[in-house]
PDB file of N, CA and C in Angstrom:
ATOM      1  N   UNK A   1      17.447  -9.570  15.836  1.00  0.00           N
ATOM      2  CA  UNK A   1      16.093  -9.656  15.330  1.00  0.00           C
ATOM      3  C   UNK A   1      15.263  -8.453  15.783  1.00  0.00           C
ATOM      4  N   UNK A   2      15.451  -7.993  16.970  1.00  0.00           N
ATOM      5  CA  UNK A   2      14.538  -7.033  17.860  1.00  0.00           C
ATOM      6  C   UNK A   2      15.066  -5.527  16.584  1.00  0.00           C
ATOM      7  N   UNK A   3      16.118  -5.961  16.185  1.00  0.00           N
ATOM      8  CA  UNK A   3      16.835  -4.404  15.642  1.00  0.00           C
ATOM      9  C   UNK A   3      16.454  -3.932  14.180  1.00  0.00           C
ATOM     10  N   UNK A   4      15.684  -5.195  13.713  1.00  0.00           N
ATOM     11  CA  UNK A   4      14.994  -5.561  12.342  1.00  0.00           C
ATOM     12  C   UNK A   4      13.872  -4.603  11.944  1.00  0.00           C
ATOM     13  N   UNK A   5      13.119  -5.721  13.651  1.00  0.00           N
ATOM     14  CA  UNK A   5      11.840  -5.148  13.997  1.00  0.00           C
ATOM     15  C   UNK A   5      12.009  -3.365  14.116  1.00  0.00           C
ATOM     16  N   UNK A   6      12.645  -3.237  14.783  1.00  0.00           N
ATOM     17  CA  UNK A   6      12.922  -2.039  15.336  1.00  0.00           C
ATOM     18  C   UNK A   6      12.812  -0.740  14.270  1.00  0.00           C
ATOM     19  N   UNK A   7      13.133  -1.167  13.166  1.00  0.00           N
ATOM     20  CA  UNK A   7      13.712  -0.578  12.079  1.00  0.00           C
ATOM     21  C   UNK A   7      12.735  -1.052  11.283  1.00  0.00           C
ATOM     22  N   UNK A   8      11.880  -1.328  11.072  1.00  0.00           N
ATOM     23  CA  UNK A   8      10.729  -2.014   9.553  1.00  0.00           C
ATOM     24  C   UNK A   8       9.833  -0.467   9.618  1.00  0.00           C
ATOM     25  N   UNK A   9       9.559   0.272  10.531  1.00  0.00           N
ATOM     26  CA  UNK A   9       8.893   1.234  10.379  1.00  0.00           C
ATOM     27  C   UNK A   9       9.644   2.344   9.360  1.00  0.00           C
ATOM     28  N   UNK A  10      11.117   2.311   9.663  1.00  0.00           N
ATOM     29  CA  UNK A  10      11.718   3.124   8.898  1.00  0.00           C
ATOM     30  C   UNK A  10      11.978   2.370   7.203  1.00  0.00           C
ATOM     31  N   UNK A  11      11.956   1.522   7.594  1.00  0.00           N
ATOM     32  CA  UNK A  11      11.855   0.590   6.114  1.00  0.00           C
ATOM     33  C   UNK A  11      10.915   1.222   5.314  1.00  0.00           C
ATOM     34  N   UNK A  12       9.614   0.370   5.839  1.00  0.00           N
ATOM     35  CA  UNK A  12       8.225   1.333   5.053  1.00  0.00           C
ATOM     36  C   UNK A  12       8.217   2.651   4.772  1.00  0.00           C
ATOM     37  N   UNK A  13       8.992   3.226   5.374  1.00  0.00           N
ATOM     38  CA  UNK A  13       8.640   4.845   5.139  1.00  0.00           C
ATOM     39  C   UNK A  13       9.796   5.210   3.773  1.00  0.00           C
ATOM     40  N   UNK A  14      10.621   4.374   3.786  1.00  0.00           N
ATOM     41  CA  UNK A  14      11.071   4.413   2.759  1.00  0.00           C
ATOM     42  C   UNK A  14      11.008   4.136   1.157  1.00  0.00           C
ATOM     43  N   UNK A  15      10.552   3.006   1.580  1.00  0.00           N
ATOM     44  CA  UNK A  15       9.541   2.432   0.619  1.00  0.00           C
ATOM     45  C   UNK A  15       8.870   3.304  -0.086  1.00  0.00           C
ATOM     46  N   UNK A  16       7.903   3.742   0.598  1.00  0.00           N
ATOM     47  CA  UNK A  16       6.767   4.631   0.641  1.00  0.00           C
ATOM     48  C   UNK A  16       7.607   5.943  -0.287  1.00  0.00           C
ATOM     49  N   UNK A  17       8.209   6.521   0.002  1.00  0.00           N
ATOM     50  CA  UNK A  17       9.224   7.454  -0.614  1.00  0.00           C
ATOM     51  C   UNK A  17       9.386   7.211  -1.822  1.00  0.00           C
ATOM     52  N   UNK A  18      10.191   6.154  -1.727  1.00  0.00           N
ATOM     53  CA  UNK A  18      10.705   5.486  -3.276  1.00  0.00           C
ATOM     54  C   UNK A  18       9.688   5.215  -4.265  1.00  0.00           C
ATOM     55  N   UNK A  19       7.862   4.702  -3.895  1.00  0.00           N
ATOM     56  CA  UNK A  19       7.440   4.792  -5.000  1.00  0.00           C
ATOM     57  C   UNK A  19       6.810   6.002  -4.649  1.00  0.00           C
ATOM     58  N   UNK A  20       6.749   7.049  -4.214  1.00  0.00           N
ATOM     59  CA  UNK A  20       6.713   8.083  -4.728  1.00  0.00           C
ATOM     60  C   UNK A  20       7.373   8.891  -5.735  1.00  0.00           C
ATOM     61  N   UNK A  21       8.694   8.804  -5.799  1.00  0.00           N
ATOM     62  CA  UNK A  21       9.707   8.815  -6.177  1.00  0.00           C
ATOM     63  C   UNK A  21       9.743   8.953  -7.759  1.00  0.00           C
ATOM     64  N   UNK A  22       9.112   7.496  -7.901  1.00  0.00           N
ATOM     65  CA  UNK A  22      10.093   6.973  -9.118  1.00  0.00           C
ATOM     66  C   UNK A  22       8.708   7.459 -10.149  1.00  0.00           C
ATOM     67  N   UNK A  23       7.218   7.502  -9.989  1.00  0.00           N
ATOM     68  CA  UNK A  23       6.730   8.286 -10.881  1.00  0.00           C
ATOM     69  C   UNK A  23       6.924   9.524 -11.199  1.00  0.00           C
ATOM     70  N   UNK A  24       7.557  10.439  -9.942  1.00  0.00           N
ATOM     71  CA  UNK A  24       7.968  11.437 -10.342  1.00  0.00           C
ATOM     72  C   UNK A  24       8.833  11.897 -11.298  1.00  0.00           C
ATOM     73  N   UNK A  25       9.702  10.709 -11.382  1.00  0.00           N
ATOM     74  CA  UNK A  25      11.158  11.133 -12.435  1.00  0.00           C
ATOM     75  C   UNK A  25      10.785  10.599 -13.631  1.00  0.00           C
ATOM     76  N   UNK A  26       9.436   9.659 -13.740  1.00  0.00           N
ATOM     77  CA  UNK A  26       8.965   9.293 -15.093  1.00  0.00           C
ATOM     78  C   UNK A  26       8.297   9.972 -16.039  1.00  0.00           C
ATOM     79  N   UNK A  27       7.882  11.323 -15.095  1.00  0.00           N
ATOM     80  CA  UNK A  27       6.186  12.124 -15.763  1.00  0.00           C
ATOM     81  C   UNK A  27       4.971  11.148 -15.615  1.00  0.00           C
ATOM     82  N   UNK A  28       5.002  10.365 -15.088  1.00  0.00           N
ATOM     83  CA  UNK A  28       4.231   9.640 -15.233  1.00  0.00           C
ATOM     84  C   UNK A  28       3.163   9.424 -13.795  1.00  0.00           C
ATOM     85  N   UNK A  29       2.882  10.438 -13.115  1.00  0.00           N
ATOM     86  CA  UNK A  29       2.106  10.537 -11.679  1.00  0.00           C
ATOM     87  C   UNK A  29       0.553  10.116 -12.228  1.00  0.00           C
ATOM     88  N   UNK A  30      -0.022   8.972 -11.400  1.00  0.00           N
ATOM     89  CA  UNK A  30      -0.897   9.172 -11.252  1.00  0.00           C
ATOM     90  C   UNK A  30      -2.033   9.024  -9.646  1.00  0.00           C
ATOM     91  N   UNK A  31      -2.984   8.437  -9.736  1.00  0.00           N
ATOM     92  CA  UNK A  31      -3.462   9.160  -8.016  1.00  0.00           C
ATOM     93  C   UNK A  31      -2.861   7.477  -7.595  1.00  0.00           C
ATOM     94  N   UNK A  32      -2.913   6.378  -8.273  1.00  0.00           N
ATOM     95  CA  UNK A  32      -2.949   4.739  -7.672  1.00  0.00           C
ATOM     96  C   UNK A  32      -1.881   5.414  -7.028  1.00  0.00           C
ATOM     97  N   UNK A  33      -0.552   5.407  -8.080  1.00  0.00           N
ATOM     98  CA  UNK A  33       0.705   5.159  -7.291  1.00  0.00           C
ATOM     99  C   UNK A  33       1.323   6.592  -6.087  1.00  0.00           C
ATOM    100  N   UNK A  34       0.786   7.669  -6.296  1.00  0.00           N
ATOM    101  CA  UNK A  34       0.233   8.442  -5.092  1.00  0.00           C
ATOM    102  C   UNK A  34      -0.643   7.615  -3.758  1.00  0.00           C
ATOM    103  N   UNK A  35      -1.521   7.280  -4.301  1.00  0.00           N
ATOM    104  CA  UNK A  35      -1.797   6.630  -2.738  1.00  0.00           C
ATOM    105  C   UNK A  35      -1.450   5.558  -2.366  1.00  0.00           C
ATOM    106  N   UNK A  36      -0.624   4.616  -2.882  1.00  0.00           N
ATOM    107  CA  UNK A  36       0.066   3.647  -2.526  1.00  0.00           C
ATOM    108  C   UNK A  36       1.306   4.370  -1.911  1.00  0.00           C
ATOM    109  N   UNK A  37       1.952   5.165  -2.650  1.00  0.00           N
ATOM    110  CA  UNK A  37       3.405   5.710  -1.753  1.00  0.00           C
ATOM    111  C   UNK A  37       2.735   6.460  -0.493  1.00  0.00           C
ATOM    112  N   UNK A  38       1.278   7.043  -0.323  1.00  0.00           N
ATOM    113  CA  UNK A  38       1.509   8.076   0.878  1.00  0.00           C
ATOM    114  C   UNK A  38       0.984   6.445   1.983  1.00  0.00           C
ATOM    115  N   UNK A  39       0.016   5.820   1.380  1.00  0.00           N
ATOM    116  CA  UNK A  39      -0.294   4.617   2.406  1.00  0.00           C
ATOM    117  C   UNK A  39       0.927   3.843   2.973  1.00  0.00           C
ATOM    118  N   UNK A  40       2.075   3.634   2.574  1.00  0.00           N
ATOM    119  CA  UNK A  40       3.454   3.307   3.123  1.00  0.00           C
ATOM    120  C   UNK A  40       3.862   4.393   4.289  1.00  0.00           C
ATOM    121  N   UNK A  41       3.616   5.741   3.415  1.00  0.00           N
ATOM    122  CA  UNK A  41       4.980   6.289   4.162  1.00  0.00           C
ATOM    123  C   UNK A  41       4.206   6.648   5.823  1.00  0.00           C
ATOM    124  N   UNK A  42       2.416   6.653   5.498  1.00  0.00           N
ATOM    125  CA  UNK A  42       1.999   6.945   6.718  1.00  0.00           C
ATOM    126  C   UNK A  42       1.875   5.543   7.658  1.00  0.00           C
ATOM    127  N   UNK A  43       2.021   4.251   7.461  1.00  0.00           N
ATOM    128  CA  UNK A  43       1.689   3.161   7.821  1.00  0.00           C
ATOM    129  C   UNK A  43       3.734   2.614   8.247  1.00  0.00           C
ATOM    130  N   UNK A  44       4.126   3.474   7.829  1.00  0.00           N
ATOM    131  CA  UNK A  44       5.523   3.489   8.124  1.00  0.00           C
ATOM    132  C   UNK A  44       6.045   4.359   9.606  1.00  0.00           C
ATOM    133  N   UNK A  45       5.055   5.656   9.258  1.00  0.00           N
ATOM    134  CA  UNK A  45       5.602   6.286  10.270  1.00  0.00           C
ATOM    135  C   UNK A  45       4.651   6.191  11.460  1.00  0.00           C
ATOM    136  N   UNK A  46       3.930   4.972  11.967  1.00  0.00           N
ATOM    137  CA  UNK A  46       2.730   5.031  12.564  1.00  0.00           C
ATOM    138  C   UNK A  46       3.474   3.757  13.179  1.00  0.00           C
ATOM    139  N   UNK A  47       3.966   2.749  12.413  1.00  0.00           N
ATOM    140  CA  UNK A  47       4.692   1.998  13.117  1.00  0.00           C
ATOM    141  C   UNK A  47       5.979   1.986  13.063  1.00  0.00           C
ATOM    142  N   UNK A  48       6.874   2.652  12.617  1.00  0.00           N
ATOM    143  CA  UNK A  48       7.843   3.355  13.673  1.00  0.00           C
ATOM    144  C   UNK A  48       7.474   3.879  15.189  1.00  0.00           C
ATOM    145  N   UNK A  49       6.170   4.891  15.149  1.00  0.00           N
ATOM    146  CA  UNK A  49       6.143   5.323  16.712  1.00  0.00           C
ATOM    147  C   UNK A  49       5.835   4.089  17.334  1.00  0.00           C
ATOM    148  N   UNK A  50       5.176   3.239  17.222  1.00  0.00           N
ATOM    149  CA  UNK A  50       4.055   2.210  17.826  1.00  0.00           C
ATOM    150  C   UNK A  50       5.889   1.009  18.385  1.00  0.00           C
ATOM    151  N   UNK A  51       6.387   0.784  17.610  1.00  0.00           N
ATOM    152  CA  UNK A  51       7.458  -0.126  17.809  1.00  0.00           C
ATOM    153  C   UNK A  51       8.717   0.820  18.463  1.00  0.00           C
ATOM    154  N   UNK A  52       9.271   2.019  18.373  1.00  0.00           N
ATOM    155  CA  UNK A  52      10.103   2.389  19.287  1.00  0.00           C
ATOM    156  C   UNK A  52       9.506   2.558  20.587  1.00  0.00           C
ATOM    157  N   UNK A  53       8.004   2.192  21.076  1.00  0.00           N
ATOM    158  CA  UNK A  53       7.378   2.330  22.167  1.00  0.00           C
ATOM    159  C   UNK A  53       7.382   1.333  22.892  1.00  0.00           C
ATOM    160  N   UNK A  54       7.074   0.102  22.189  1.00  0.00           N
ATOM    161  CA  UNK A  54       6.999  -1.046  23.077  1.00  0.00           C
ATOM    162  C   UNK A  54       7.690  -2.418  22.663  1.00  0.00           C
ATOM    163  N   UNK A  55       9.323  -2.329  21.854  1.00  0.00           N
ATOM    164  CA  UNK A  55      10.430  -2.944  20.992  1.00  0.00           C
ATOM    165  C   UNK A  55      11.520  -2.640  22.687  1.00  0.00           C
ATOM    166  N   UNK A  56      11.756  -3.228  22.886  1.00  0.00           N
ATOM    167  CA  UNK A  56      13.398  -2.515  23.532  1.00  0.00           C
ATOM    168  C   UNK A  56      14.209  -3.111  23.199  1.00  0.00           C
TER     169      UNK A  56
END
């Protein structure tokens, strides 16, 4: 369970990626799904640091 946790930061950041991602390969960018993918990937990599800090 701890290894889940451990790992959900890298989850989100992936996430975050992927819908970045997938408007790109559509032509279809606009700012929503831009700031929904960067709000993941930074809320991803914010708790990644925050949980490899205090997860053991």
């Amino acid at each position: 369970m701890k290894e889940l946790l451990k790992n959900s930061g890298v989850i989100l950041v992936l996430i975050g990626v992927a819908i970045l991602a997938i408007p790109q390969f559509s032509h279809s960018t606009t700012n929503t799904s831009l700031v929904i993918g960067a709000i993941f990937t930074v809320l991803g990599i914010i708790a990644t640091i925050i949980l490899y800090k205090y997860v053991e």
